[in-house]
Protein backbone atom coordinates (compact mmCIF):
# COMPACT_ATOMS: atom_id res chain seq x y z
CA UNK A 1 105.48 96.81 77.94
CA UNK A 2 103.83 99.58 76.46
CA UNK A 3 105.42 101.09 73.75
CA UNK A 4 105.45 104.12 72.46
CA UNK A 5 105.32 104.78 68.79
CA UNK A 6 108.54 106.38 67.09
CA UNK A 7 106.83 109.26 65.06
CA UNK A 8 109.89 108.69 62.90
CA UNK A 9 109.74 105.34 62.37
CA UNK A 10 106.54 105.29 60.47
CA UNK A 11 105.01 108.00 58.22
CA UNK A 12 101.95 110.23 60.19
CA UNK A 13 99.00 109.17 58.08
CA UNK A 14 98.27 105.37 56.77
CA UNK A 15 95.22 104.03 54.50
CA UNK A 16 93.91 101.21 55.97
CA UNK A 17 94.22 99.47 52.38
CA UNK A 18 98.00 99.80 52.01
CA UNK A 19 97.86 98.25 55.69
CA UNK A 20 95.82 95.04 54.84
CA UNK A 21 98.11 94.85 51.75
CA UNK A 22 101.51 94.38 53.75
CA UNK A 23 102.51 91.76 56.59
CA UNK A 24 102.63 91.39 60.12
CA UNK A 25 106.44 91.54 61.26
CA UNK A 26 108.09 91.51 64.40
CA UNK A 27 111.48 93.09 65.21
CA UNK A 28 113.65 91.27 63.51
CA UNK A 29 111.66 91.46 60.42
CA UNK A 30 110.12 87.81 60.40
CA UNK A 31 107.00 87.77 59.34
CA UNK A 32 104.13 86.94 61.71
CA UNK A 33 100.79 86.76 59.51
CA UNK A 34 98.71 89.52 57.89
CA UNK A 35 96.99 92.21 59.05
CA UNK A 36 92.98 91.11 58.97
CA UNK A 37 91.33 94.40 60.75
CA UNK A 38 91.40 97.09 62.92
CA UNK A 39 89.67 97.61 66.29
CA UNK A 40 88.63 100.85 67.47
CA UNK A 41 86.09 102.74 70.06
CA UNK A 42 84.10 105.61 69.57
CA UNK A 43 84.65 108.55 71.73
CA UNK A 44 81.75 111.06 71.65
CA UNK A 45 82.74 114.12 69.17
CA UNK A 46 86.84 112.62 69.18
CA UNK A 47 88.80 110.75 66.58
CA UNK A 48 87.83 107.14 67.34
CA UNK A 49 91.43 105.30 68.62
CA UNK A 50 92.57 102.08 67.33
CA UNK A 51 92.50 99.88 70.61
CA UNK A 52 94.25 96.61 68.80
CA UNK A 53 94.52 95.03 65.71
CA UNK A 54 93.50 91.62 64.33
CA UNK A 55 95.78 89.52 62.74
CA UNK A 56 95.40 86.35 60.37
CA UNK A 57 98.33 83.86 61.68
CA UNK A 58 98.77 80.27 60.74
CA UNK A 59 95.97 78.98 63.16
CA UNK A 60 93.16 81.70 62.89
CA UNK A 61 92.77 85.18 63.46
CA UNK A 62 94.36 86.51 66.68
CA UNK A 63 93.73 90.16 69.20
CA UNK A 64 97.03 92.36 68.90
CA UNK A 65 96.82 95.16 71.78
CA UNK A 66 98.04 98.27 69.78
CA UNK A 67 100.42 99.07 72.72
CA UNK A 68 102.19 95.84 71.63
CA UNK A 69 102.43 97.88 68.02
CA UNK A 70 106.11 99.55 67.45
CA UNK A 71 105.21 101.08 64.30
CA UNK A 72 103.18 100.91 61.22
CA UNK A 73 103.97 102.08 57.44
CA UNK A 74 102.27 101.89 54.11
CA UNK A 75 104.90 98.97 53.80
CA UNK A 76 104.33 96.63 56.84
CA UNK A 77 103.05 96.55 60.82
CA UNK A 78 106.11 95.99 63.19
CA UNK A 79 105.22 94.57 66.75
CA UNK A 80 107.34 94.82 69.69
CA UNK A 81 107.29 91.32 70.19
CA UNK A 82 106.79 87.90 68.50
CA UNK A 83 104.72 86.61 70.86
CA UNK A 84 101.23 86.42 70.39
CA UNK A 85 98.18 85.47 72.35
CA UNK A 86 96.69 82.36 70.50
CA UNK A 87 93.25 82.43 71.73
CA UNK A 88 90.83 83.01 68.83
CA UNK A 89 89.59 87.04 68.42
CA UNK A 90 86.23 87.48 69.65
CA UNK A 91 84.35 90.81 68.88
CA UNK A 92 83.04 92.95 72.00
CA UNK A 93 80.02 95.27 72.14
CA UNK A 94 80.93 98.04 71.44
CA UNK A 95 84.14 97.34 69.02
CA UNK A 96 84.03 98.70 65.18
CA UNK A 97 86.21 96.79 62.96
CA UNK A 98 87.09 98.88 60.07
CA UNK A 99 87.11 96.08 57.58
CA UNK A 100 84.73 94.46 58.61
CA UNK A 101 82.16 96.98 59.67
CA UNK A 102 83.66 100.43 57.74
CA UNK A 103 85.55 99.93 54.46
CA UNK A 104 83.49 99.02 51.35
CA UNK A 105 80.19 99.93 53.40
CA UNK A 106 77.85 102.48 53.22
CA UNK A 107 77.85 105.27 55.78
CA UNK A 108 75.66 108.59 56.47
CA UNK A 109 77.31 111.99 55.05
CA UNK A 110 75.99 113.72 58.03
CA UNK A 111 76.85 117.20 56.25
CA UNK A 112 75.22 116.45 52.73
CA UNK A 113 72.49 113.73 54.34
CA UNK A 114 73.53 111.43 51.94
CA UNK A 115 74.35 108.11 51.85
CA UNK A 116 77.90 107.45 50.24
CA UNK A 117 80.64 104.45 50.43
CA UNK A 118 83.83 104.16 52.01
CA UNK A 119 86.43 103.75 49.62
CA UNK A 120 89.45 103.93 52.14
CA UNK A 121 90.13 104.54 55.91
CA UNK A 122 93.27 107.15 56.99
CA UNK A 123 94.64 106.50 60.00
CA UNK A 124 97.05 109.40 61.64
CA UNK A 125 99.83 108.85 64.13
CA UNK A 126 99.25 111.33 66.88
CA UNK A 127 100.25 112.34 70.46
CA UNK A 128 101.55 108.53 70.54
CA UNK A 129 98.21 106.75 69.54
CA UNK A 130 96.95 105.98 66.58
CA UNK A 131 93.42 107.73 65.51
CA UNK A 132 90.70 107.37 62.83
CA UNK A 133 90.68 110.69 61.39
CA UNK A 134 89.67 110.76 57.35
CA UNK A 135 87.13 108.46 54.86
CA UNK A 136 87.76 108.95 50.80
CA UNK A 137 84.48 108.36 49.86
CA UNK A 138 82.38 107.68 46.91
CA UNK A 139 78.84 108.20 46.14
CA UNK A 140 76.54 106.60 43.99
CA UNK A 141 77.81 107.89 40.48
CA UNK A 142 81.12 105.92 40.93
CA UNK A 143 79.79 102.46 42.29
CA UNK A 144 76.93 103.01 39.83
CA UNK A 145 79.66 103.15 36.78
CA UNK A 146 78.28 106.76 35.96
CA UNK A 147 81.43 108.70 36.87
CA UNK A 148 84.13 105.69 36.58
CA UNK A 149 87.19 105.57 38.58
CA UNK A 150 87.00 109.35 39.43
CA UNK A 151 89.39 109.86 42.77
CA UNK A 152 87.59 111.41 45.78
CA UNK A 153 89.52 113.11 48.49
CA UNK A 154 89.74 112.74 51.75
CA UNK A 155 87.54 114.34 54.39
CA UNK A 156 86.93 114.23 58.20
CA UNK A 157 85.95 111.51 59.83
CA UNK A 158 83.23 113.20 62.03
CA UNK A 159 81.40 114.54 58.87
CA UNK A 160 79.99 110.45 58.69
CA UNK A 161 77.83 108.47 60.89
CA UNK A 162 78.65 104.47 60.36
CA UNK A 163 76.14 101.98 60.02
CA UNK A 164 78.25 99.16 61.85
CA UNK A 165 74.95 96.48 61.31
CA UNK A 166 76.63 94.71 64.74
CA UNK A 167 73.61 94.31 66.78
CA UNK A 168 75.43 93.53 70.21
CA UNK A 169 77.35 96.76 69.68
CA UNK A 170 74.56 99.75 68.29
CA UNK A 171 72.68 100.74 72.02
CA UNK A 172 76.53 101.39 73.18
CA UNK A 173 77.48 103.18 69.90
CA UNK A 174 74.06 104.88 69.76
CA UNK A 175 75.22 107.88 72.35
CA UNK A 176 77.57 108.60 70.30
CA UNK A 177 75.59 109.09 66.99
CA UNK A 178 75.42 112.07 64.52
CA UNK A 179 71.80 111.76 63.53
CA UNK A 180 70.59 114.39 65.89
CA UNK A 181 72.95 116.77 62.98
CA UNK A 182 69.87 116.01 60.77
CA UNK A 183 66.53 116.59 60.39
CA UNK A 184 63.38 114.19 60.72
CA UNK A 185 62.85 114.60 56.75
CA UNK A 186 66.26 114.21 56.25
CA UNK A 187 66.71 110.79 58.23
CA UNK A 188 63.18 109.80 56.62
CA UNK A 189 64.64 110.24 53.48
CA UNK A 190 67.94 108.03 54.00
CA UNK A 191 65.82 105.34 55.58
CA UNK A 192 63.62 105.19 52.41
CA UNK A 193 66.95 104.03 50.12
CA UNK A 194 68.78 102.07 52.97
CA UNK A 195 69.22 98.35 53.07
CA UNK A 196 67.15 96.37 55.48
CA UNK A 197 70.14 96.41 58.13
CA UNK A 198 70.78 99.86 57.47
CA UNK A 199 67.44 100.74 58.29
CA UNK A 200 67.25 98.85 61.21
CA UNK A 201 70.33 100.38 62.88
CA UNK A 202 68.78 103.89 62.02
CA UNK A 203 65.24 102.94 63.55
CA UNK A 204 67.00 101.66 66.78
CA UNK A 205 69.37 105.11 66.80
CA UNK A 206 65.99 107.32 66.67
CA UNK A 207 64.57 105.03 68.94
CA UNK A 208 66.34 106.25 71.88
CA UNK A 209 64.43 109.65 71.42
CA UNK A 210 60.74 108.98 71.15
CA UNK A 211 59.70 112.54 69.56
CA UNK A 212 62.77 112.14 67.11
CA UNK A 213 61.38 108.75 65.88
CA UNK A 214 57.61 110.02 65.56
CA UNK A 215 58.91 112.91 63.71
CA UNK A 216 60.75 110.62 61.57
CA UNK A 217 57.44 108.55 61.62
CA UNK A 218 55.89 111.13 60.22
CA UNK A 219 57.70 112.09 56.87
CA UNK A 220 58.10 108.55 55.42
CA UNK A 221 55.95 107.86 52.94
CA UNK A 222 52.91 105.89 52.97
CA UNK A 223 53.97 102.26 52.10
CA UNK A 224 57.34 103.04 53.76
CA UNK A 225 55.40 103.43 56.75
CA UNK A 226 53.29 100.96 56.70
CA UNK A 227 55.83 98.45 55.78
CA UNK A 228 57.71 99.39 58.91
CA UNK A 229 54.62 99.50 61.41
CA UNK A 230 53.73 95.86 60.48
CA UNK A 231 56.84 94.69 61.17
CA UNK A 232 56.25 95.97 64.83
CA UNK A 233 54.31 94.62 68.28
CA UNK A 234 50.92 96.24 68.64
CA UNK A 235 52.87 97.62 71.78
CA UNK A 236 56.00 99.27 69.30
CA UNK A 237 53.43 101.24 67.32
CA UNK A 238 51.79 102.80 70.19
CA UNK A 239 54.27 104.39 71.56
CA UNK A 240 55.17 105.98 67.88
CA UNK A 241 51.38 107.26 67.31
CA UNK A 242 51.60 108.47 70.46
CA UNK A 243 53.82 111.26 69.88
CA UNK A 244 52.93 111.85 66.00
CA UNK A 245 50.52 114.46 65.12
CA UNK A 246 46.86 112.77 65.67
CA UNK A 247 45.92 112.99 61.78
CA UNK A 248 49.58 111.43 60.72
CA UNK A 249 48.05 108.31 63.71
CA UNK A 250 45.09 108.09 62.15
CA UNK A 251 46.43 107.78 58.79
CA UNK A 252 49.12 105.21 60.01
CA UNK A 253 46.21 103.09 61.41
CA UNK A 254 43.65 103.31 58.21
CA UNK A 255 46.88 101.67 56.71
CA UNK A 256 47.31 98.51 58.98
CA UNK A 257 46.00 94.84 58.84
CA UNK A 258 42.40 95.25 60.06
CA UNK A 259 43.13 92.67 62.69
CA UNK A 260 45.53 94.81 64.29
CA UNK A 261 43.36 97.96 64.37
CA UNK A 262 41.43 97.45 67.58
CA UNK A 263 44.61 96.47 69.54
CA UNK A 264 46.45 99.59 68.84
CA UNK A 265 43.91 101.81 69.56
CA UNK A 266 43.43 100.11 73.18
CA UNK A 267 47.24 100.78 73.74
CA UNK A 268 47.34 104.86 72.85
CA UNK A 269 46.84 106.96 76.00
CA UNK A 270 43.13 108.44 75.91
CA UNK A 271 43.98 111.61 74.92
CA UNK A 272 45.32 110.29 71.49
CA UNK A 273 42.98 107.73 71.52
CA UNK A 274 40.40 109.92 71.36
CA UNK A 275 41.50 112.38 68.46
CA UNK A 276 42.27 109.45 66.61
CA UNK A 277 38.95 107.79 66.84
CA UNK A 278 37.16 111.06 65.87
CA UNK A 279 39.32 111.37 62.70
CA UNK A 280 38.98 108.00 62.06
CA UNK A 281 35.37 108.91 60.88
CA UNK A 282 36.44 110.90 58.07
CA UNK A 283 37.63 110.08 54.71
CA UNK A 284 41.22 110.33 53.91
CA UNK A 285 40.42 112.54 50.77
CA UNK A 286 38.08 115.06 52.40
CA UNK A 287 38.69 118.74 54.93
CA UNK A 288 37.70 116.10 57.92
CA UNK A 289 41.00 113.67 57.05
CA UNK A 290 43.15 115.94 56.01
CA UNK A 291 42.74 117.97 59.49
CA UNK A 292 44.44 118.54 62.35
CA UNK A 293 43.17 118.26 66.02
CA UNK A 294 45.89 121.15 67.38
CA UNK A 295 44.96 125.00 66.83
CA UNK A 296 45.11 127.89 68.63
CA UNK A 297 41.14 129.32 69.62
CA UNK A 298 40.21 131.90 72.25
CA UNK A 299 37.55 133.68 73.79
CA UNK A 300 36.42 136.81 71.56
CA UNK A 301 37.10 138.62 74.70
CA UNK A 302 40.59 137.50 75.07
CA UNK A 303 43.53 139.59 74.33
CA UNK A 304 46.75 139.57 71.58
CA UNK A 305 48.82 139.17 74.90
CA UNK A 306 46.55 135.74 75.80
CA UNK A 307 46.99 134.27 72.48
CA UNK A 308 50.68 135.09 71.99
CA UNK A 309 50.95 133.01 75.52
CA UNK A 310 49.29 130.39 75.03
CA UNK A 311 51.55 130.23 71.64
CA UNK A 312 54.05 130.49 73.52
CA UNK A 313 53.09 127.63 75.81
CA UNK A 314 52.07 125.35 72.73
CA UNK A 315 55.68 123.28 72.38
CA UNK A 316 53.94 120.05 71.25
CA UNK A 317 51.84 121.47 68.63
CA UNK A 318 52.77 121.47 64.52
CA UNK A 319 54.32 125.03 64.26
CA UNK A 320 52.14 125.23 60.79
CA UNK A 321 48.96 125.31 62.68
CA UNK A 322 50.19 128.08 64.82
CA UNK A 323 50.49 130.78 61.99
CA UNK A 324 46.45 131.52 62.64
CA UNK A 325 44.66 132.58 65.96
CA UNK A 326 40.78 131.83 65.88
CA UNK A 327 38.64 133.45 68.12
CA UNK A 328 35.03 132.21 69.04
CA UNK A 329 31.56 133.55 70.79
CA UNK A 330 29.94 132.09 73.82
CA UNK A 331 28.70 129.04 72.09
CA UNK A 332 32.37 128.59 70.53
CA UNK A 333 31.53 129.06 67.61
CA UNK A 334 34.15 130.46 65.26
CA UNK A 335 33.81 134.83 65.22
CA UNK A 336 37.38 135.00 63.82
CA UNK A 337 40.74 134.56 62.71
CA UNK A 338 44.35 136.80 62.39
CA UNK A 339 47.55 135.59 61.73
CA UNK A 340 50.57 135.06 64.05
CA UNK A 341 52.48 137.93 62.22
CA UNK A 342 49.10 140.36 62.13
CA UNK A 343 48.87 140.02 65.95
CA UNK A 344 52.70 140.59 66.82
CA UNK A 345 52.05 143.78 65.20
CA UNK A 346 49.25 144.98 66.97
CA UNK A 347 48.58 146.72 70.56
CA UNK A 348 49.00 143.53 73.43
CA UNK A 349 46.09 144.68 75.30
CA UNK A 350 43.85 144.45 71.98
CA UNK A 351 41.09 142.31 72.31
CA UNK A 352 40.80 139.47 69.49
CA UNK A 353 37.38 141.13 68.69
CA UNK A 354 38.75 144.06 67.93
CA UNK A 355 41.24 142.92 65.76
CA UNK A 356 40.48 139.69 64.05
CA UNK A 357 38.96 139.55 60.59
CA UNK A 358 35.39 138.58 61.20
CA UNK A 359 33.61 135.80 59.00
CA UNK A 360 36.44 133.95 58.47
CA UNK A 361 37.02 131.18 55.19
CA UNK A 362 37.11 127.95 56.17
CA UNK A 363 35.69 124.06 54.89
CA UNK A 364 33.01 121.75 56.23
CA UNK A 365 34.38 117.97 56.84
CA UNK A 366 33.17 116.60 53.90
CA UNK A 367 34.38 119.26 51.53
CA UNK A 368 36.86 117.42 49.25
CA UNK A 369 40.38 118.10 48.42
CA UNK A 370 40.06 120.06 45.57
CA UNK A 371 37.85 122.55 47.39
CA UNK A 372 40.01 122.37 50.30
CA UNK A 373 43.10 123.38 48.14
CA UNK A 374 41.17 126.14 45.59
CA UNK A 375 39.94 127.67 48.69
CA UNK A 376 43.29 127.97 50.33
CA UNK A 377 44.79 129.11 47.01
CA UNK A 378 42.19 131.88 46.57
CA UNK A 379 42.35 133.13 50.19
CA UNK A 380 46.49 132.73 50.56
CA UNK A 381 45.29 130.63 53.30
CA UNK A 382 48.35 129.14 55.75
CA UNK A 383 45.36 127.33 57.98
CA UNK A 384 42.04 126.73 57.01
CA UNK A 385 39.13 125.70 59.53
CA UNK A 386 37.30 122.87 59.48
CA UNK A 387 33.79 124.15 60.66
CA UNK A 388 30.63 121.06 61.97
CA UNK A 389 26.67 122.10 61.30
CA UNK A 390 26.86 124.51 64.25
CA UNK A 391 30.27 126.59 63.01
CA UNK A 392 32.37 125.15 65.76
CA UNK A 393 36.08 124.18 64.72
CA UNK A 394 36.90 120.62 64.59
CA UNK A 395 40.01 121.20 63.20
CA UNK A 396 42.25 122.73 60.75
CA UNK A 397 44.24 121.81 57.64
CA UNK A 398 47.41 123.29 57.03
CA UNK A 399 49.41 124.13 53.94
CA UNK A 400 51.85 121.53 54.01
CA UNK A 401 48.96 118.43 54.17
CA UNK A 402 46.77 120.61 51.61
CA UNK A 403 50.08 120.22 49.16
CA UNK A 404 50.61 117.09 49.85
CA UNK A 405 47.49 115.58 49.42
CA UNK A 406 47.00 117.57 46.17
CA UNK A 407 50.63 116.72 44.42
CA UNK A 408 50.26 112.94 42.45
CA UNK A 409 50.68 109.64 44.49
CA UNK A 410 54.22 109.40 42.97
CA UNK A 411 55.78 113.13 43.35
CA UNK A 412 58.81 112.15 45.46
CA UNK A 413 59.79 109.80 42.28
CA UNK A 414 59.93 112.33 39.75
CA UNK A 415 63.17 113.51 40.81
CA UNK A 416 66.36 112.38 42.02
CA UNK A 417 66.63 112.21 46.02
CA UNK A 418 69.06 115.21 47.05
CA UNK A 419 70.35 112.81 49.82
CA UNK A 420 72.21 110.71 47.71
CA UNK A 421 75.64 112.43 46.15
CA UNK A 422 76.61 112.35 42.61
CA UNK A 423 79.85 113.61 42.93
């Protein structure tokens, strides 16, 4: 019989902790066992509901339906009947047990990209079910011993993203997941600090979206990286170089066993395959490995309305290398060069000729990264060209890789990570 729940009988809100503190009862008040975890689905952007309840009795640990729940207080669990099915609990895919999976476990603060620890578990009495709405959390001042014993309060349960670690369970909880909220530097970041199972149930979240998980790819750091790719089939890695910026492949592959080299290449798509190989040539600390493959270049002839569309058109490229339009001759040789923001403000019909600054700055291959970076510097320089022995581009560095490769090896150490909360 499915009953409903008496919104008198038992107060609106519960911590889970008062719950696991109490006993099991049935009507008459005779005490059944102990409350040993909760069960609940998630439900897209929804509260997740608690489905059942498992409860430690004399023989094991048994499944309680929650429609065979009368009511629940911060002083006990009353069931409408003392009869219980005896047949030991066994988890489902799919199924989060709070205890077991939630409370006392780290979780993503989706709204401060940070990871934190759940401290306690509300659970609200609503439109006759029971629903997950609130976490107190704590971050890493409190378990640290920094900021002892301060109280945090309450907040929403959709503001987290759990990382359940149940393996049978993540590809059916992964639809449901918050990381798209955040950005690729963001989740790079958080996978940098997490545990080894907490970093493998973020992996196999971004894994579902291949340009999401290259981005991702992307903004870990070196030995991050190539910790991760060598934990991977030659097969895995393709498919993430694929999608990553050529130079970012190329640098990923420099960085693997020597052994493996070869085997990756043979499984990137030819176009890839291809820039990659021609980077590979270049040192890492030079114009020619610190460029990119994807720029914007037109006839001299062409017009502001051709290069704006073709801008337009270029989805898949690194919006930094975008900021510059080069124009070359009939040889294609680099003639010149105007910025995104110059060309929006000029006549559509103009012809690049006409309007781009003639002799433009730019690097040859082997120009280190000191040069690359003065030059930059001097010029205010958003993209610079890398020019070969005939003055055609071969690519172009951009701001962010010029910065990059010119801060020291151990920048992102010399101050606290703003994904992890003090508070």
């Amino acid at each position: 019989m499915n009953t409903t729940i008496d919104e008198d009988a038992a107060p609106p809100v519960v911590s889970l902790s008062s719950l696991l503190k109490h006993p099991v009862v049935d009507t008459k008040g005779k005490q059944l066992g102990r409350l040993a975890d909760a069960i609940i689905r998630l439900r897209g952007d929804g509260y997740p509901q608690v489905s059942a309840l498992v409860v430690q009795v004399s023989s094991g640990v048994v499944y309680v339906p929650i429609a065979d729940v009368s009511a629940m207080s911060e002083e006990r669990i009353e069931l409408s009947s003392a009869r219980l099915d005896v047949r030991p609990f066994e988890r489902r895919a799919g199924e989060v047990l709070l205890r077991a999976d939630v409370l006392g476990h780290r979780l993503i603060d989706v709204e401060r990209a940070a990871l934190v620890r759940a401290n306690d578990i509300l659970l609200t009495h609503a439109s006759g079910q029971w629903i997950v709405t609130g976490l107190e959390v704590r971050g890493r001042g409190w378990w640290g011993g920094s900021k002892a014993d301060r109280p945090h309060r309450s907040r929403d349960w959709r503001s987290f993203e759990a990382l359940i670690g149940h393996e049978p369970s993540v590809l059916v909880r992964s639809t449901f997941g918050q990381l798209q909220r955040l950005k690729a530097a963001q989740i790079a970041d958080l996978i940098e600090t997490a545990s080894v199972k907490e970093q493998d149930e973020l992996l196999t979240q971004v894994h579902g979206d291949p340009e999401l998980e290259a981005d991702v790819f992307e903004e870990l750091d070196e030995d991050r990286l190539t910790q991760l790719l060598r934990t991977r089939s030659a097969e895995d890695v393709a498919s993430v170089l694929d999608h990553m910026r050529a130079d970012d492949a190329a640098d990923a592959i420099t960085d693997l066993p020597q052994d493996r080299r070869r085997a990756v290449l043979d499984l990137l798509s030819d176009p890839q395959r291809i820039k990659v190989v021609n980077l590979l040539g270049y040192h890492d600390a030079t114009a020619g490995g610190l460029m990119g493959v994807e720029f914007v270049r037109l006839p001299e002839t062409a017009t502001v309305h051709d290069a704006i569309s073709l801008i337009r058109a270029a989805t898949g490229h690194q919006p930094e290398a975008l900021t510059t339009i080069f124009s070359v001759d009939d040889d294609d040789r680099l003639v010149g060069a105007i910025s995104l923001v110059r060309a929006l403000q000029v006549a559509p019909e103009s012809l690049l000729r006409d309007v781009a600054e003639s002799d433009p700055v730019h690097a040859a291959p082997q120009d280190d990264i000191v040069d690359v970076t003065t030059r930059m510097a001097d010029f205010n320089l958003l993209v610079l060209p890398v020019l070969d022995e005939h003055g055609r581009i071969l690519g172009v560095v951009t701001v962010d890789d010029a910065l990059e490769a010119a801060l020291p090896q151990d920048w992102r150490r010399r101050e606290p990570h703003p994904h992890v909360s003090s508070t």
